[in-house]
Protein backbone atom coordinates (compact mmCIF):
# COMPACT_ATOMS: atom_id res chain seq x y z
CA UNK A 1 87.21 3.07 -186.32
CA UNK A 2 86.78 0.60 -188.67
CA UNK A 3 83.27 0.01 -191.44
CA UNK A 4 82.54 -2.42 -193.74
CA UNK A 5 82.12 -1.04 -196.81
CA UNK A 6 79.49 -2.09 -199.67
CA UNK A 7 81.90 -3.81 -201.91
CA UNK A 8 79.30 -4.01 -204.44
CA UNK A 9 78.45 -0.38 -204.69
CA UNK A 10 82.28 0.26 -204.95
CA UNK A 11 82.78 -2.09 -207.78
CA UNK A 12 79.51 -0.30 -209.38
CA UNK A 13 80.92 2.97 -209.17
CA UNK A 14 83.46 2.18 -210.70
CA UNK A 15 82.14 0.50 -213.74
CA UNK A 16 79.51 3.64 -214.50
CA UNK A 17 82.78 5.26 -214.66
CA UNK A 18 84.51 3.30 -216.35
CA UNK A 19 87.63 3.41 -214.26
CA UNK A 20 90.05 0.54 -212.84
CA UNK A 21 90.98 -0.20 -209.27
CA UNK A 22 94.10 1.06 -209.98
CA UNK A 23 93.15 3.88 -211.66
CA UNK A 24 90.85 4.61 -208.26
CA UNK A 25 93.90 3.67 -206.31
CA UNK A 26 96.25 6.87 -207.99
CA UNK A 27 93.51 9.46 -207.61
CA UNK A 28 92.14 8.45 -204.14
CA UNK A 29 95.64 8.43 -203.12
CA UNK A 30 95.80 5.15 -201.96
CA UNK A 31 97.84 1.78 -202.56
CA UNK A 32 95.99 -0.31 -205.21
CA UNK A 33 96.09 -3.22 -202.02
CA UNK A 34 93.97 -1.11 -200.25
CA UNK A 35 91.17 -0.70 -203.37
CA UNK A 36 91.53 -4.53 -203.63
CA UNK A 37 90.30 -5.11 -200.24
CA UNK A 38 87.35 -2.64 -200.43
CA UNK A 39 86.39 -3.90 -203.70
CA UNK A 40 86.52 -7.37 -201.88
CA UNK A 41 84.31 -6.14 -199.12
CA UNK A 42 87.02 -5.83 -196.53
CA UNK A 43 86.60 -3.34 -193.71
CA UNK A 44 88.37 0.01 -193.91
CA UNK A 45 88.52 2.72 -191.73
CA UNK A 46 87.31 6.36 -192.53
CA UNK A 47 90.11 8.39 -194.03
CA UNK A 48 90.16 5.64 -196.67
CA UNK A 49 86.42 5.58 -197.20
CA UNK A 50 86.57 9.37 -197.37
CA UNK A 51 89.83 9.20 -199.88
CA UNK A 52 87.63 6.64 -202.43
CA UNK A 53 84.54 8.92 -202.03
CA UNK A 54 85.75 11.88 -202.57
CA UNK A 55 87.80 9.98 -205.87
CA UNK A 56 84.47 8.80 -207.05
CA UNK A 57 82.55 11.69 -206.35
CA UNK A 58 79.72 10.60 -204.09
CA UNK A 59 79.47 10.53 -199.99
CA UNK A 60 80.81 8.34 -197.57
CA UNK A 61 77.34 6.96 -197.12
CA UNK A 62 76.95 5.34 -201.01
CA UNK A 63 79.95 3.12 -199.57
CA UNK A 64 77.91 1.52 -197.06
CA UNK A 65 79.66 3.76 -194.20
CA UNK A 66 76.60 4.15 -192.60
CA UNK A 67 78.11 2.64 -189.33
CA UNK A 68 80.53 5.31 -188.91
CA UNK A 69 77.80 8.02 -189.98
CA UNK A 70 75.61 7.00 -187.50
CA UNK A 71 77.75 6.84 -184.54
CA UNK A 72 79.02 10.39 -185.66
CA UNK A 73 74.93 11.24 -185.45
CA UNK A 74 74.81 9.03 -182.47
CA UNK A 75 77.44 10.96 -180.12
CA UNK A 76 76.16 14.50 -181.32
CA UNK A 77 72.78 13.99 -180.23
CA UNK A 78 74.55 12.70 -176.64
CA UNK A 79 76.18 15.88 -176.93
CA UNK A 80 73.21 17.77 -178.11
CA UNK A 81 71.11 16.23 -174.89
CA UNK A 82 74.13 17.12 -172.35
CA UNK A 83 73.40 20.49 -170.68
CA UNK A 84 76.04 23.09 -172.53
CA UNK A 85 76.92 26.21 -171.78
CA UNK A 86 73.89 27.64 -173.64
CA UNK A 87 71.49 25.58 -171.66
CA UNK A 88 73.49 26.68 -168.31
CA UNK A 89 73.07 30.27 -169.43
CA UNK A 90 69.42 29.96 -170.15
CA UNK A 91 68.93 28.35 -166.21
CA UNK A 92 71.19 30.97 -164.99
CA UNK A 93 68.83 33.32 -166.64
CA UNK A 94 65.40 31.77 -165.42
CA UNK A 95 66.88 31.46 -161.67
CA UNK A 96 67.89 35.80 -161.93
CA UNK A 97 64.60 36.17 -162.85
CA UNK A 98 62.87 34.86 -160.60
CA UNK A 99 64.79 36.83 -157.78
């Protein structure tokens, strides 16, 4: 899956710390192509907004991955709402109880 990221944020991260695409690039593990396209606004997918989070030490979300976070949230709540094992046990339970 694929996010656009918020190119400006990225470039502002890296000017409060005073560090070059490149420099981002070598410690994010990353080609310095790859930075140059973020930086540009370009979508990415998740392992490289992870990789230039983690480099810059802030979240995902400061890069404008928002999209990605929220479908995460999005299919846990679907799989919060879908009856589980634990919400099978507790019917199981009401139903012996009522013999």
């Amino acid at each position: 899956m694929r996010a656009l990221l918020d190119a400006a944020g990225l470039r502002y991260a890296l000017a409060v710390r005073g560090m070059t695409q490149a420099e981002l690039a070598r410690i994010a593990d990353l080609t310095e192509a790859t930075v140059s396209r973020a930086a540009n606004g370009h979508a990415a997918n998740y392992t490289t907004i992870r990789k230039l989070a983690r480099a810059l030490t802030i979240t995902p979300c400061l890069l404008g991955a928002e999209g990605i976070i929220g479908s995460q949230k999005e299919a846990l709540a679907a799989a919060a709402a879908s009856p589980g094992p634990a919400a099978m046990a507790e019917v199981s339970y009401d139903s012996a109880s009522a013999i």
